[in-house]
Protein backbone atom coordinates (compact mmCIF):
# COMPACT_ATOMS: atom_id res chain seq x y z
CA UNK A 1 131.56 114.10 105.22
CA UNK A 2 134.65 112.48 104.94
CA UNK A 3 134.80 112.13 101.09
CA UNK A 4 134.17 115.55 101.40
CA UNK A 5 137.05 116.28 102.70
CA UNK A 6 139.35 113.79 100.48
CA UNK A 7 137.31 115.59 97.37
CA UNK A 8 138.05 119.32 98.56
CA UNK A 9 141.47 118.56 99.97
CA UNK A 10 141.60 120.85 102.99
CA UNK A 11 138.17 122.54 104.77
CA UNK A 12 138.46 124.89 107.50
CA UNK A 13 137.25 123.97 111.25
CA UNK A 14 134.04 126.11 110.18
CA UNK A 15 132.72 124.10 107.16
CA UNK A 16 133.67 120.71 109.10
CA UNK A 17 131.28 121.51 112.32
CA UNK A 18 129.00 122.85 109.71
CA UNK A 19 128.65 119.55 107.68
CA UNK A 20 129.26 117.77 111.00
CA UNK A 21 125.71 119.38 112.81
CA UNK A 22 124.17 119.07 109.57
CA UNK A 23 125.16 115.60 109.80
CA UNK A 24 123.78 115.44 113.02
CA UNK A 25 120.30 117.10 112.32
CA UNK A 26 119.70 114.30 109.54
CA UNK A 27 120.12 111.32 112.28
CA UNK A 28 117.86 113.30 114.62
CA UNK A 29 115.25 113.40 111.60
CA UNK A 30 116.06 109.48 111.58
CA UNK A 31 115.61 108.50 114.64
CA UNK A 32 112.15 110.66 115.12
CA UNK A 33 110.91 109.19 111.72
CA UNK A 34 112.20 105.44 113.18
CA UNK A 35 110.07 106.45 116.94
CA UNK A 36 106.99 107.00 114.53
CA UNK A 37 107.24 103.73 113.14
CA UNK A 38 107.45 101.77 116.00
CA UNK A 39 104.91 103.48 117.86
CA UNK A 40 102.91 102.36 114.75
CA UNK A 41 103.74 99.28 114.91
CA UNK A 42 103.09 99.04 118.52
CA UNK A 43 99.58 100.46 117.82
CA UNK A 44 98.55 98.00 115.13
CA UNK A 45 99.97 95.30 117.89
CA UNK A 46 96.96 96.27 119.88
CA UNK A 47 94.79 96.16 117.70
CA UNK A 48 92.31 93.19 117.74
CA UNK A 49 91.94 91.17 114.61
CA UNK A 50 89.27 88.70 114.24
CA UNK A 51 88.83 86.38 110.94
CA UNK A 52 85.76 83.78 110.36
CA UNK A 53 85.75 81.01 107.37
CA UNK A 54 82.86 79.04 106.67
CA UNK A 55 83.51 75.11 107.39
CA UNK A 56 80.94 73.18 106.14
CA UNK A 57 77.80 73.54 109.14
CA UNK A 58 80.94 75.55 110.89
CA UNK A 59 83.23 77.82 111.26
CA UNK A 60 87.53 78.49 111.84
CA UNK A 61 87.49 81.53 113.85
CA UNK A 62 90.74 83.34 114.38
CA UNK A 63 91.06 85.67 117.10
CA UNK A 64 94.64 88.14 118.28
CA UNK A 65 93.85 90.98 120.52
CA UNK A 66 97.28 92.67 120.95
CA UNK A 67 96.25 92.73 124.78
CA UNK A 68 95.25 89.91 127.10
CA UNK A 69 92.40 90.65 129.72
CA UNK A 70 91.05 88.41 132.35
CA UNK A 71 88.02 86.37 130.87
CA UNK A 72 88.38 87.12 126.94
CA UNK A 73 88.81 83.48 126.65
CA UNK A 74 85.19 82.76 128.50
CA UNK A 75 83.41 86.26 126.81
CA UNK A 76 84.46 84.78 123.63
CA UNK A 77 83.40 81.16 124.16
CA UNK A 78 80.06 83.02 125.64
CA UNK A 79 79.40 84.64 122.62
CA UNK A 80 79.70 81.17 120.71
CA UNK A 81 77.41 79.84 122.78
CA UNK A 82 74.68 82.74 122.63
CA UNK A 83 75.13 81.82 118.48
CA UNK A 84 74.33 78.15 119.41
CA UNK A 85 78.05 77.24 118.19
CA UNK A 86 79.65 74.51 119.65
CA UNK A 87 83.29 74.84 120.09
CA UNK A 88 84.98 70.94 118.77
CA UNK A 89 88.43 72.18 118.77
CA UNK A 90 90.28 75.21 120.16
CA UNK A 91 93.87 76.47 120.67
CA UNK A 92 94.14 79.38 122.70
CA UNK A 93 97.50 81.44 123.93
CA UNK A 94 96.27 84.01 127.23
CA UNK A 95 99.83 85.48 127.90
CA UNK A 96 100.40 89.21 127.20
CA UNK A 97 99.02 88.80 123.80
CA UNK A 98 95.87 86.77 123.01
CA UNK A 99 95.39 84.24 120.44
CA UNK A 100 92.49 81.94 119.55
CA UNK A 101 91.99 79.43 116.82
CA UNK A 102 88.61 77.37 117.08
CA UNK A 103 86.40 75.15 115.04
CA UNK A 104 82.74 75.65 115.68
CA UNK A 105 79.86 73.37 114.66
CA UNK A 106 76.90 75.18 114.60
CA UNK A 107 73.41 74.69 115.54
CA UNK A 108 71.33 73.26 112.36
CA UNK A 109 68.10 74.63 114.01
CA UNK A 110 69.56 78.28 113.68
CA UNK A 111 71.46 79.51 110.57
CA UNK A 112 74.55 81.69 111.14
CA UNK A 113 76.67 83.25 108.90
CA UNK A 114 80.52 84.55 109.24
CA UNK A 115 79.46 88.49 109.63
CA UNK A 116 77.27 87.64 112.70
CA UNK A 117 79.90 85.32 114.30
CA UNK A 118 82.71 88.12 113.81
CA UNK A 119 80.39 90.55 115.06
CA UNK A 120 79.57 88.56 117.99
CA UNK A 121 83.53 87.64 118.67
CA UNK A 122 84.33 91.80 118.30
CA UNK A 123 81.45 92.68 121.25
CA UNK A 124 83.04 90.03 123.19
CA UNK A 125 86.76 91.52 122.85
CA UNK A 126 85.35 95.00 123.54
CA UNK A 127 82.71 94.22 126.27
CA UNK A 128 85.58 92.70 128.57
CA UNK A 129 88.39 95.04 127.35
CA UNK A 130 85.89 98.00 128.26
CA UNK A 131 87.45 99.95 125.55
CA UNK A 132 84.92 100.67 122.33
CA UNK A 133 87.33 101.93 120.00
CA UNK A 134 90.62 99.76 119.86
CA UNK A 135 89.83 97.39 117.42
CA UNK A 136 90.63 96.28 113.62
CA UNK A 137 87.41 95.52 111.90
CA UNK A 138 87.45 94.34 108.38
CA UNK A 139 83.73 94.79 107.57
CA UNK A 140 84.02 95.67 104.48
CA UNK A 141 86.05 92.90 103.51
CA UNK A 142 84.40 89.85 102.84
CA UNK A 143 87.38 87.90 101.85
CA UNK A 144 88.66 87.74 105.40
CA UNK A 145 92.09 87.01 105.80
């Protein structure tokens, strides 16, 4: 606006308020197009993401649910068990995200492979959320991240 003025020389009042609320309708386009994007970004934060990579007779199983519930932790390790995986190392972070990294042997009586286990893991993360829809499921994807 102001180089429009330099450019011109001198504008009336009229065409300055004019440029000015034009001005002004452009940031509110902005900042609605900026609300968008976070509440995107907030969604995809509660999403729930799991990832399984065959180790040998195991698997690396990542979990992030973008929300924390009371016993995730043990409906996840439940499901592991029910899959006759046993859990030989695990990080986990329960705050107001949730994070799990674990390395599970499994059994050699029972083949599993990484679709069940994920499978298993999502049930878990929806059974004690109580919420059926609110995940990220890469099915289709068998190059999990």
């Amino acid at each position: 606006m102001i180089r429009r003025i330099q450019q011109y020389g001198h504008l009336s009042n009229t065409s300055i308020i004019m440029d000015a609320s034009k001005y002004i309708k452009e940031l509110k386009q902005k900042v609605v197009r900026l609300n968008q994007e976070i509440a995107c970004a907030q969604d995809a934060l509660r999403q729930n993401r799991v990832t399984v990579e065959t180790l040998g007779h195991g698997f690396l199983v990542n979990v992030f649910s973008g929300k924390s519930c009371p016993g995730l932790l043990v409906s996840i390790l439940e499901a592991f068990d029910e899959l006759g995986l046993s859990v030989l190392e695990a990080t986990a972070s329960c705050t107001d995200t949730f994070r799990l990294e674990a390395i599970g042997s499994e059994n050699l009586m029972e083949k599993v492979d990484e679709h069940v286990v994920k499978q298993a893991v999502l049930r878990a993360i929806r059974s004690c959320s109580g919420s059926g829809g609110d995940h990220h499921d890469d099915d289709d994807d068998d190059d999990d991240e």
